[in-house]
Protein backbone atom coordinates (compact mmCIF):
# COMPACT_ATOMS: atom_id res chain seq x y z
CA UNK A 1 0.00 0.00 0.00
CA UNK A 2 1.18 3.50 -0.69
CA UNK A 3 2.29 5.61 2.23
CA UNK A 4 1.43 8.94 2.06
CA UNK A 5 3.15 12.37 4.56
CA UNK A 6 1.48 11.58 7.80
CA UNK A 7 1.36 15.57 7.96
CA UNK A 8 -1.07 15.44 4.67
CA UNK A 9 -3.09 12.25 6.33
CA UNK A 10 -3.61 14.59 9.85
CA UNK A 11 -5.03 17.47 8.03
CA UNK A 12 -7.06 15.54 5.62
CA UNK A 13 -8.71 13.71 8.51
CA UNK A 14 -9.20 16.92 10.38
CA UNK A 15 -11.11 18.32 7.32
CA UNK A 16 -12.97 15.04 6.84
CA UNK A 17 -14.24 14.69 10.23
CA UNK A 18 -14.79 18.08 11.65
CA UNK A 19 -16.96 20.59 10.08
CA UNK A 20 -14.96 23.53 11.64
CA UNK A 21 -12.28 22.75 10.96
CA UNK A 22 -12.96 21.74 7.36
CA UNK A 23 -15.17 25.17 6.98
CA UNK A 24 -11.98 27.26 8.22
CA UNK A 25 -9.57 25.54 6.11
CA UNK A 26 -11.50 25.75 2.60
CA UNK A 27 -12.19 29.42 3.49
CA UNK A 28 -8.87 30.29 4.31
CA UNK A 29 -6.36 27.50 2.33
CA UNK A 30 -6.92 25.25 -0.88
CA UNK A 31 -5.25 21.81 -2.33
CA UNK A 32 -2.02 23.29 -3.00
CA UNK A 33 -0.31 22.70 0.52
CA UNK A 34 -0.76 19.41 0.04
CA UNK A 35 1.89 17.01 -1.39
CA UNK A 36 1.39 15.85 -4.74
CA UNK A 37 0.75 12.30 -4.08
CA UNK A 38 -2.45 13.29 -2.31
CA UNK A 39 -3.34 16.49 -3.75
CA UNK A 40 -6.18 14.95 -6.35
CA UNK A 41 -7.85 13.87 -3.30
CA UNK A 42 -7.65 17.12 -1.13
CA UNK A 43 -8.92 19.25 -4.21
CA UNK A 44 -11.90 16.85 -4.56
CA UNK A 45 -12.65 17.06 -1.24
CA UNK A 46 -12.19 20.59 -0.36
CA UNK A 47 -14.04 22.01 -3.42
CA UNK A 48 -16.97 19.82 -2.08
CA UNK A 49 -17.25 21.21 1.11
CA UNK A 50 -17.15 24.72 -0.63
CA UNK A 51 -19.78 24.15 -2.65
CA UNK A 52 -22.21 21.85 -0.18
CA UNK A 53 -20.78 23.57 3.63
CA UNK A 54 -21.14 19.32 4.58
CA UNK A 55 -18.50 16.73 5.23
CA UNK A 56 -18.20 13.91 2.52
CA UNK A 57 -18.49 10.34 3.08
CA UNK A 58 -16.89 7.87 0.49
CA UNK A 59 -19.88 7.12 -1.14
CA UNK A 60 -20.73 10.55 -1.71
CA UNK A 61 -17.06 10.70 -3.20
CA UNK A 62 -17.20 7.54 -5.03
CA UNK A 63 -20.99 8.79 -6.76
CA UNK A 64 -19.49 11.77 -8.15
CA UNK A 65 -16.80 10.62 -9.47
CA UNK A 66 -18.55 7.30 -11.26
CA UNK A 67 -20.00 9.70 -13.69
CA UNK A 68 -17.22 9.58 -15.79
CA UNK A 69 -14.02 7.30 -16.63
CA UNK A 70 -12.79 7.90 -13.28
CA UNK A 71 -12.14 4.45 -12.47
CA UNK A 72 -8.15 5.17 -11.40
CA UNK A 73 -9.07 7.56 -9.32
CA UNK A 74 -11.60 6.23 -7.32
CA UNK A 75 -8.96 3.33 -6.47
CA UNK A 76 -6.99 6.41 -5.61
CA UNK A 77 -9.52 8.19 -3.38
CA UNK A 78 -10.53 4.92 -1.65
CA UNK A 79 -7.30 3.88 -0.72
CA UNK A 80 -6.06 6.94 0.67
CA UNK A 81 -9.23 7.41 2.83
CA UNK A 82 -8.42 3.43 4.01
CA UNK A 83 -5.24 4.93 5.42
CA UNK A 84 -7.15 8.17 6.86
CA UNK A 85 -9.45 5.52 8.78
CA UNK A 86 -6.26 4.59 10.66
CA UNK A 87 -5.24 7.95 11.77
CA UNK A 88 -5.81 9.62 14.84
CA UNK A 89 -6.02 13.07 15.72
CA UNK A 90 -6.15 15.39 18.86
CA UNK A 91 -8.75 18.21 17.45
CA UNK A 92 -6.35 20.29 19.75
CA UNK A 93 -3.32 19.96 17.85
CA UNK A 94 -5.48 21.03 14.45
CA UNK A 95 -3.83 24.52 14.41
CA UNK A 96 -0.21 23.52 15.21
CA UNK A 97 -0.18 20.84 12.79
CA UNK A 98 -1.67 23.48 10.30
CA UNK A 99 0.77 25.85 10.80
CA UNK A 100 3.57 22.77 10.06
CA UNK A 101 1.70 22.26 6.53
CA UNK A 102 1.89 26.16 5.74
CA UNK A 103 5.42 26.37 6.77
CA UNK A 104 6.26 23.23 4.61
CA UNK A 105 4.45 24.71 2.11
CA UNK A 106 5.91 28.06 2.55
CA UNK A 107 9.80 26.07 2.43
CA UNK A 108 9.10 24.25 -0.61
CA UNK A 109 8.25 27.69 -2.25
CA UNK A 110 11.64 29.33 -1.30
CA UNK A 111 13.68 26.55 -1.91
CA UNK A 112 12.05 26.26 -5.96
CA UNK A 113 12.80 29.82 -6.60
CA UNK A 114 16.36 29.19 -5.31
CA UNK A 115 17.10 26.21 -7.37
CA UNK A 116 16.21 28.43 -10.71
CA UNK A 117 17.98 31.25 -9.74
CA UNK A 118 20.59 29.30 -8.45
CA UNK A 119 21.24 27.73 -12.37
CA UNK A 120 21.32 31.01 -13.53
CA UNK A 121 24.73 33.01 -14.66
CA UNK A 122 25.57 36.28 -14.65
CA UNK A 123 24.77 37.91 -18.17
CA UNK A 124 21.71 35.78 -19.10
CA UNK A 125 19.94 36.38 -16.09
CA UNK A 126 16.62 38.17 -17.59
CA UNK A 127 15.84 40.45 -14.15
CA UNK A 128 12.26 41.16 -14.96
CA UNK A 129 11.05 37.67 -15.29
CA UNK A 130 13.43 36.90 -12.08
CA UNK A 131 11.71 39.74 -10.30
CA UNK A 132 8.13 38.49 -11.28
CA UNK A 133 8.61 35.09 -10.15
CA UNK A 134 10.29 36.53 -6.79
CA UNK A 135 7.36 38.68 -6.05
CA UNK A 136 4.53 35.40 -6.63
CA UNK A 137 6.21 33.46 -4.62
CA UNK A 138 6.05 36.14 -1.91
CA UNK A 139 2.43 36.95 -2.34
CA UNK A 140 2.33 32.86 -2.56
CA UNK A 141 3.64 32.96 1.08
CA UNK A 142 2.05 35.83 2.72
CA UNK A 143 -1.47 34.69 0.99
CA UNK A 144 -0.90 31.41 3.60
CA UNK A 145 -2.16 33.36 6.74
CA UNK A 146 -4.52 35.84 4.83
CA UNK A 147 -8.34 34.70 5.05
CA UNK A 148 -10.29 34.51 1.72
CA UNK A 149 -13.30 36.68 1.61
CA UNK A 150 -13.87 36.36 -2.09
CA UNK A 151 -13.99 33.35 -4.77
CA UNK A 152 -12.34 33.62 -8.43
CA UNK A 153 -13.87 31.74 -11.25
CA UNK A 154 -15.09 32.09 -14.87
CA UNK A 155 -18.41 31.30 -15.21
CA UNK A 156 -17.43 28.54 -17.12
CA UNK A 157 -16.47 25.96 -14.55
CA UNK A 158 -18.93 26.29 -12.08
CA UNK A 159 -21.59 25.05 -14.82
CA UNK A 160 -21.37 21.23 -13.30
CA UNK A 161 -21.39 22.45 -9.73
CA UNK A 162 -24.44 23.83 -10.20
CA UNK A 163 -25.97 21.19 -12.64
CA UNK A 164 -25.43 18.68 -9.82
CA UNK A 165 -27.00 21.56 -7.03
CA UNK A 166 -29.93 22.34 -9.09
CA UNK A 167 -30.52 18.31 -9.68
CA UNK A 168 -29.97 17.43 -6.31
CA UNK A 169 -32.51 20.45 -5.04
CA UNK A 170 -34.99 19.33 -7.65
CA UNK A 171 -35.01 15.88 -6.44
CA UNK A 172 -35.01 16.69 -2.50
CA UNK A 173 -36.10 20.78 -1.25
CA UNK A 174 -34.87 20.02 1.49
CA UNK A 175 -31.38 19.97 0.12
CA UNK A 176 -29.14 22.93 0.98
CA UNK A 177 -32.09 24.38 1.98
CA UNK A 178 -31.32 27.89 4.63
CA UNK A 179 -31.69 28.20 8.06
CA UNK A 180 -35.08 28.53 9.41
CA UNK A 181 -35.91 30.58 12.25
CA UNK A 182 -39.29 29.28 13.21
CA UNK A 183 -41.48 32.48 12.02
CA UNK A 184 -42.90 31.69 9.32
CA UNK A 185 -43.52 35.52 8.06
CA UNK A 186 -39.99 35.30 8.04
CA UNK A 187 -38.73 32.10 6.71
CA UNK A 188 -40.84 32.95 4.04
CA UNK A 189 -39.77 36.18 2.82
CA UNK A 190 -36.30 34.55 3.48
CA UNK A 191 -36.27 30.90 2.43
CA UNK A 192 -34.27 30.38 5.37
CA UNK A 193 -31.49 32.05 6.52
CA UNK A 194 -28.10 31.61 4.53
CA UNK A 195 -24.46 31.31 5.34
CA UNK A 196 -23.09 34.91 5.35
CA UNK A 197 -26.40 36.81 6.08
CA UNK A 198 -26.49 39.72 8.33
CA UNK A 199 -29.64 39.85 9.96
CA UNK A 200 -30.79 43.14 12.04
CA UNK A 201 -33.94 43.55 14.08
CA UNK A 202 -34.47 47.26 14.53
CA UNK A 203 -36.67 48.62 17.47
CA UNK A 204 -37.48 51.11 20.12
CA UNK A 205 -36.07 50.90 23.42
CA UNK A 206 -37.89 48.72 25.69
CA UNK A 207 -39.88 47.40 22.50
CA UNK A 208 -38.88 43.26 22.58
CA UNK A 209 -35.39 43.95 20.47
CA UNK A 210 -33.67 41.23 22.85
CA UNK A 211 -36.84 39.20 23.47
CA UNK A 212 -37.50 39.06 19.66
CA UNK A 213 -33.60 38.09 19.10
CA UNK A 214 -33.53 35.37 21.66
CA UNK A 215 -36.49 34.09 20.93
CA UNK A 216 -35.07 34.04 17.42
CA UNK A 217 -31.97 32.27 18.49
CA UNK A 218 -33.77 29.50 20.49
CA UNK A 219 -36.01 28.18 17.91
CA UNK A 220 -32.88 28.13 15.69
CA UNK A 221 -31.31 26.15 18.56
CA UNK A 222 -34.39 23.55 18.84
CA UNK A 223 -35.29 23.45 15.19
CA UNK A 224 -38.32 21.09 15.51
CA UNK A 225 -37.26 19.59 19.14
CA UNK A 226 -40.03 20.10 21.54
CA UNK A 227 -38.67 20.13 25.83
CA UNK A 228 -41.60 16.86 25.51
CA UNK A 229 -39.62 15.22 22.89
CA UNK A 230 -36.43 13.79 25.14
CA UNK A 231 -34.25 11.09 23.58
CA UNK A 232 -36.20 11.44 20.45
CA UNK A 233 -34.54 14.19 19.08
CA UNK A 234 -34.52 14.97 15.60
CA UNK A 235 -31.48 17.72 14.14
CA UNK A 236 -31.02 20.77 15.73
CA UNK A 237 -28.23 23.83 15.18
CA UNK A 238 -25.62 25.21 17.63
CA UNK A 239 -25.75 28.65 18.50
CA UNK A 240 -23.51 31.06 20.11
CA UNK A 241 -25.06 33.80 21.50
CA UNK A 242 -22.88 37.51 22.86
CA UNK A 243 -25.25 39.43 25.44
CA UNK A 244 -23.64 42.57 25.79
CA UNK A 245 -26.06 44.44 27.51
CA UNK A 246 -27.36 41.05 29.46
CA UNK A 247 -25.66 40.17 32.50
CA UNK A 248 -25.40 36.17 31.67
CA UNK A 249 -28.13 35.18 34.91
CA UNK A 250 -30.47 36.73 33.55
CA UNK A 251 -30.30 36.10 30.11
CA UNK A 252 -30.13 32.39 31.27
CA UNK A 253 -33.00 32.89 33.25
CA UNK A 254 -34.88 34.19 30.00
CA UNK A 255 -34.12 31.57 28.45
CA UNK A 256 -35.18 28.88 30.73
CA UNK A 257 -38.70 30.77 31.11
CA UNK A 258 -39.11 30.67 27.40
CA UNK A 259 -38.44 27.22 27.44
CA UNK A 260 -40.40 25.52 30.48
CA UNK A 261 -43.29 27.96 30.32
CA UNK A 262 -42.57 29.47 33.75
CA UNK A 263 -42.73 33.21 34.05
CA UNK A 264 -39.05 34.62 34.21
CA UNK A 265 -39.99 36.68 37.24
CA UNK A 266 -41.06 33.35 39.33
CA UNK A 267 -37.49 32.01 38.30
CA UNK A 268 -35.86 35.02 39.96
CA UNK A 269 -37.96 33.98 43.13
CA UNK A 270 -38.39 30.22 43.22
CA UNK A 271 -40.16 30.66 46.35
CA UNK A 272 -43.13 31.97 44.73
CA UNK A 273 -43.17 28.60 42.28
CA UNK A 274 -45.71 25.92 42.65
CA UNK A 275 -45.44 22.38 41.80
CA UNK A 276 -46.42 22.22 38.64
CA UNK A 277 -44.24 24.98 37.61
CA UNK A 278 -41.42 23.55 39.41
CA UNK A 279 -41.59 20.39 37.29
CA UNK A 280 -41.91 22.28 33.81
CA UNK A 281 -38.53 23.45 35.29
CA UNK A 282 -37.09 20.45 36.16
CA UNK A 283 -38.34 19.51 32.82
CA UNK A 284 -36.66 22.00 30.71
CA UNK A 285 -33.15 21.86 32.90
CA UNK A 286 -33.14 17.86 31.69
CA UNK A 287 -34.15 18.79 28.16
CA UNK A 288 -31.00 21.31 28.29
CA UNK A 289 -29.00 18.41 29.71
CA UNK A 290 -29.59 15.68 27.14
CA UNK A 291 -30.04 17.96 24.28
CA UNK A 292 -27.16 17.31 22.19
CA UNK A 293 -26.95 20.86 20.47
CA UNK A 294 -25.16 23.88 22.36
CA UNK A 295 -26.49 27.14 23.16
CA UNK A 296 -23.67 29.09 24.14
CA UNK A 297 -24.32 32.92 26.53
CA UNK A 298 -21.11 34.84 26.34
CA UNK A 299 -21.85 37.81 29.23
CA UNK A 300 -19.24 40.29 27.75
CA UNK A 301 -19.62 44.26 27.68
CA UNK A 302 -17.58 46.58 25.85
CA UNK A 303 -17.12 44.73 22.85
CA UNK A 304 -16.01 45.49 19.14
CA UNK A 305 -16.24 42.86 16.50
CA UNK A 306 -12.15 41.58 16.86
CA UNK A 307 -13.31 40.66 21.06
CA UNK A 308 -16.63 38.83 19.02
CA UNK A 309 -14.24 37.49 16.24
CA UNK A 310 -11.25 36.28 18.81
CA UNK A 311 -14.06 34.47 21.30
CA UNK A 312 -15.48 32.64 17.69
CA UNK A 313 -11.40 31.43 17.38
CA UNK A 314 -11.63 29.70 20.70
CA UNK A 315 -15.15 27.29 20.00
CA UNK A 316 -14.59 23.79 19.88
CA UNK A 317 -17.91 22.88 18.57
CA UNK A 318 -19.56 23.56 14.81
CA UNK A 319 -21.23 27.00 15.22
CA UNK A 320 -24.49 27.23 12.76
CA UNK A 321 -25.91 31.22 14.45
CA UNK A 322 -24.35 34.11 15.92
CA UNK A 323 -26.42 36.74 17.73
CA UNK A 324 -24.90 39.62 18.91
CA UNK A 325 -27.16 41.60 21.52
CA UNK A 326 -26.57 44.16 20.24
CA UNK A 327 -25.16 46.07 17.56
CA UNK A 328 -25.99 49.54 18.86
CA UNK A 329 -23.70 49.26 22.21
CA UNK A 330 -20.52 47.97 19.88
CA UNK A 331 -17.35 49.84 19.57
CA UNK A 332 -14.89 49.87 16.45
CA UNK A 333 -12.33 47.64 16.43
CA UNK A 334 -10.04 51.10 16.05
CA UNK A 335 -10.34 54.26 17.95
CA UNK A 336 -10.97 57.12 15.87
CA UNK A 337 -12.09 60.73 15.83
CA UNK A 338 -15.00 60.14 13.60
CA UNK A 339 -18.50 60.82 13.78
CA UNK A 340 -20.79 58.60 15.95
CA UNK A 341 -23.22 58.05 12.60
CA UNK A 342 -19.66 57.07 10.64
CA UNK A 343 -18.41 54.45 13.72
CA UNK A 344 -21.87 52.66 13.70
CA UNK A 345 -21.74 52.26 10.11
CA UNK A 346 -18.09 50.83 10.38
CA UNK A 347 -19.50 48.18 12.96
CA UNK A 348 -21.78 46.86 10.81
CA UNK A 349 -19.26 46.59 8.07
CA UNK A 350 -16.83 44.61 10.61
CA UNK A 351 -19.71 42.42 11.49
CA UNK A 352 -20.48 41.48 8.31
CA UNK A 353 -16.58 41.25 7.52
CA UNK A 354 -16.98 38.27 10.19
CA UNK A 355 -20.15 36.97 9.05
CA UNK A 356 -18.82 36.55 5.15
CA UNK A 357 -15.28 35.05 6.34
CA UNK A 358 -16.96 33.01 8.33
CA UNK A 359 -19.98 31.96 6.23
CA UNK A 360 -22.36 32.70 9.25
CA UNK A 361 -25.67 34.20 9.66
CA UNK A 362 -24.98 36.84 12.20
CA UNK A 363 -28.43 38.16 14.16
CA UNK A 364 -27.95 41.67 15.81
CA UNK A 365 -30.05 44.29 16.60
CA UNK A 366 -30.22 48.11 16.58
CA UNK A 367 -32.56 50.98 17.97
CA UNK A 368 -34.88 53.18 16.29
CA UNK A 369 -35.11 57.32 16.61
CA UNK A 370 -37.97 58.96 17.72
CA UNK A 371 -40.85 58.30 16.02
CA UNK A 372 -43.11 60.80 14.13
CA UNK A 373 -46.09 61.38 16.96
CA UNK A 374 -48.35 63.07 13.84
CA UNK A 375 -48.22 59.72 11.82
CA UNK A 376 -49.90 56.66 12.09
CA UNK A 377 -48.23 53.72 13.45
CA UNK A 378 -47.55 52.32 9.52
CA UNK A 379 -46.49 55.01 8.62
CA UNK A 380 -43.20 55.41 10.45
CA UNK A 381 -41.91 51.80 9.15
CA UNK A 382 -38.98 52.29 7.52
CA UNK A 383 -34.89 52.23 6.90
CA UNK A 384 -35.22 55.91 7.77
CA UNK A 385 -36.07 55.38 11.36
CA UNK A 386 -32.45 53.48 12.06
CA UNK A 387 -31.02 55.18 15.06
CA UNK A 388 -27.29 56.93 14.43
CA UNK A 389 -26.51 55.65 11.36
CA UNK A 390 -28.45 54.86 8.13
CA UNK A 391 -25.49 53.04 6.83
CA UNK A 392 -26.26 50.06 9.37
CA UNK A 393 -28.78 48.72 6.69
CA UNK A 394 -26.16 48.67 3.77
CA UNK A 395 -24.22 46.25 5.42
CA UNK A 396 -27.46 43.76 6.31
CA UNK A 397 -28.42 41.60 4.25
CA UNK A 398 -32.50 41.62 5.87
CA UNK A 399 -33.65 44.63 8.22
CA UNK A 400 -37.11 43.40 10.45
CA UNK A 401 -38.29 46.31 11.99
CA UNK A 402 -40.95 46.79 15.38
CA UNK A 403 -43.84 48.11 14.95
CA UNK A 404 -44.40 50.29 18.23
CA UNK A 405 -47.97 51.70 18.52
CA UNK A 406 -49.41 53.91 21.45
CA UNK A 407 -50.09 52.07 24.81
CA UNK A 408 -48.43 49.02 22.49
CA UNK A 409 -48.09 47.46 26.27
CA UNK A 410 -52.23 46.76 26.27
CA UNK A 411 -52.07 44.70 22.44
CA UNK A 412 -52.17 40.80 22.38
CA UNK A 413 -49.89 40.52 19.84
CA UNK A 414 -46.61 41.60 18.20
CA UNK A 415 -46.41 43.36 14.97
CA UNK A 416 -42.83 42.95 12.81
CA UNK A 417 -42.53 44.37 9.25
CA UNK A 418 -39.58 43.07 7.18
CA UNK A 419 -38.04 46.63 6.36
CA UNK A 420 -34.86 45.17 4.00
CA UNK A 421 -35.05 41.84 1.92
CA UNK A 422 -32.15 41.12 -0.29
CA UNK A 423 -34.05 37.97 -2.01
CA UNK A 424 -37.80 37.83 -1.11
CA UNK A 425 -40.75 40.13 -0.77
CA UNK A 426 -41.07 42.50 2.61
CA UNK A 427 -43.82 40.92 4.58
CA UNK A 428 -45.43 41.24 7.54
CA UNK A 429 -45.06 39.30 10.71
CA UNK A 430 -48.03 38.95 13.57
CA UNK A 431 -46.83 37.00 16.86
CA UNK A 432 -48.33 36.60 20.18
CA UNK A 433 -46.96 37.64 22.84
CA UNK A 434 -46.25 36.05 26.54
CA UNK A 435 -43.96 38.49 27.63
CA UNK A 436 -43.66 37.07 31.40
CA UNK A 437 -42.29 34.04 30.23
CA UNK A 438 -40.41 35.87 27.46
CA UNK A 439 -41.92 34.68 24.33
CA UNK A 440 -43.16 35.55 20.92
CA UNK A 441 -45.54 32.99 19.51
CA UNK A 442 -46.06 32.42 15.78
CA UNK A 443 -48.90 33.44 14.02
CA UNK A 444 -48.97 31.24 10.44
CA UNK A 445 -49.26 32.99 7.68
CA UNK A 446 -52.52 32.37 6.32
CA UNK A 447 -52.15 33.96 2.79
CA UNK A 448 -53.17 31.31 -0.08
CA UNK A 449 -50.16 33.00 -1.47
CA UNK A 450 -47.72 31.39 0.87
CA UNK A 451 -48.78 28.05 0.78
CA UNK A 452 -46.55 26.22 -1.62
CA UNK A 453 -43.87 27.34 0.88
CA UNK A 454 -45.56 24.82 3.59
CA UNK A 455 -46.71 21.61 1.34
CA UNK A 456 -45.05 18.48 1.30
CA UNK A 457 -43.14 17.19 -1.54
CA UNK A 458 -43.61 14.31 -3.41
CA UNK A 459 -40.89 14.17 -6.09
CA UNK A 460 -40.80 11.35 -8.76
CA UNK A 461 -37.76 9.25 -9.82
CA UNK A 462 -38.06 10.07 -12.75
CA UNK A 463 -38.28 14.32 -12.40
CA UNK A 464 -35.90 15.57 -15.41
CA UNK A 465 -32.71 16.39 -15.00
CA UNK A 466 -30.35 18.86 -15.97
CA UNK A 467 -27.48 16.91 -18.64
CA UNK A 468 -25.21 19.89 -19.51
């Protein structure tokens, strides 16, 4: 059997087997630090896990590549993932062994350019083409600790990825399909979240901003999970969510009321609890136990997005949402002497910046100014109404704004107007509220309009294909 650089094998199981890692490494490296013995395998397998954001299995591999005369390289791919079934790895030692594979990488550069100018002699050398070649391998080099926020192709060769998308989609909906928030005003305007969104619900101080995020980021947590359904769980997401404004208790304790039913206030005084309460507690304390999907609370204050970015360096675990509570309490990750309006704006962008290089939906939220007393409630919806800075909104990819009417405290429900959509109409949202135990119920859309969004699917075999 072959041997292949157990440096190549570690790395290639990393990116296999862990979806972080794998995520990271396609976003910030590609094929070429890999020797050449095993570099047709890393390419295949890192340009899948660009295109899909999943880990491969072998038979995924091995169905791809049967659709042409790839016979010699599917012996290829299988044996070298044989070996990578015999390797072990300690997750911890991911970056250190990473860095060994750049500097390798970085070596091998250095030492090519020397051997050609070394069998060059004086005279003949031509300096321009010397220089050029020089200056590549430098970029070539530097480029090794620089993250990727864009992607380079002619239109031309992403024609099969998509075929084999757009077939698989056609064939499942379900497939690559976004990340759903569990209001359906909004997962319908949306289609579900997607990777590198920037999400920002706008409101009025003391309007349900937080209670409308959280409540946002816990149904993304449970997905269709019910506290009820223990040991029967069906797939959830991991969620990490920043509370700068929060101290972590009682965000926690928000949280826990929103999930057992108990008014948040009783929680704060368990003496006032009865026994039926106390076992919807009890209930939803297991249900967080066994759960097997994270919901992280990171209590910090005084944050710009490098803190938010350096904490996201440090998770051990797949991260599918960030929330950030909230945007408006931020501070640049530089100092300057600009205007308030100009830093807000800048915030957003540095969000985003985090969002795109990490190919995360990031949730945040902002306040609105004053509101026009002369107008009717409808009538002050709008991007216009963003507090400090209108250049918040440039940077989001969706703006949901609160509607806030007068003596809004005495209404039944909650009123949400999607303000910003980059790719669906701006509808709006009607939820219930049960603000003791911090929630916001949803209120289905009822619209004949919307209901292809909710029917079940029932695709043939033989459903034609794209053949391009």
């Amino acid at each position: 059997m072959t041997q292949y650089d157990n440096l190549d094998l570690v790395i290639l199981k990393n990116i296999i087997s862990n979806k972080k890692h794998a995520l990271e490494f396609v976003n910030e490296s590609d094929s070429k630090l890999f020797s050449t013995e095993v570099w047709n395998f890393a390419n295949i397998i890192i340009n899948y896990i660009k295109n899909y954001k999943e880990l491969p299995t072998l038979k995924v591999i091995e169905e791809r590549l049967s659709r042409g005369n790839n016979d010699k390289l599917i012996e290829c791919i299988k044996k070298i993932w044989k070996q990578l079934e015999q390797v072990e790895i300690v997750e911890s030692e991911y970056k250190f062994n990473l860095e060994k594979i750049k500097k390798r990488f970085a070596e091998k550069q250095l030492l090519n350019i020397h051997s050609v100018l070394s069998q060059q002699t004086s005279g003949t050398i031509d300096i321009s083409r010397s220089l050029g070649e020089m200056q590549k391998t430098i970029q070539s080099i530097k480029n090794l600790d620089q993250v990727k926020t864009f992607e380079r192709k002619t239109i031309k060769n992403v024609i099969s990825q998509f075929s084999e998308k757009f077939n698989a989609k056609r064939a499942n909906p379900q497939f690559d399909s976004g990340l759903m928030s569990g209001y359906s005003f909004f997962d319908y305007s949306t289609n579900g979240v997607r990777p590198a969104d920037f999400i920002i619900i706008a409101g009025e101080s003391g309007h349900g901003k937080s209670i409308l995020l959280q409540n946002m980021a816990i149904q993304i947590w449970l997905q269709s999970n019910i506290i009820e359904s223990l040991n029967n769980f069906t797939t959830g997401k991991n969620v990490i969510y920043f509370s700068l404004e929060m101290p972590y208790e009682d965000c926690f304790n928000r949280l826990l009321s929103r999930l057992s039913g108990v008014p948040s206030r009783k929680i704060e005084q368990p003496h006032t609890i009865n026994k039926e309460e106390l076992q919807k507690i009890k209930q939803a304390l297991n249900f967080i136990k066994e759960y097997p999907y994270d919901f992280e609370i990171v209590d910090i204050s005084d944050a710009s997005a490098d803190d938010i970015d350096a904490i996201l360096n440090d998770v051990q675990y797949n991260i599918d949402a960030i929330f950030i509570d909230y945007l408006g309490i931020m501070k640049p990750n530089k100092e300057s002497e600009e205007a308030d309006w100009q830093k807000q704006g800048k915030i957003a962008y540095e969000i985003r910046s985090i969002a795109r290089k990490r190919n995360l939906p990031i949730f945040s939220a902002v306040q609105l100014n004053r509101k026009s007393q002369s107008k009717e409630p409808a009538e002050n919806i709008g991007l216009n109404r963003l507090a400090r800075s209108a250049t918040i909104a440039t940077h989001a990819t969706h703006v949901l704004q609160i509607e806030s009417r007068l003596k809004e405290e005495m209404y039944s429900d909650f009123i949400v107007h999607i303000i910003k959509a980059r790719k669906g109409p701006k509808v709006k949202g009607v939820l219930l509220k049960n603000l003791a135990c911090a929630t916001l119920i949803d209120k289905p859309l009822e619209d004949i309009s919307t209901q292809n969004y909710f029917m079940d699917y029932d695709i043939s075999n033989n459903v034609e294909k794209l053949d391009i």
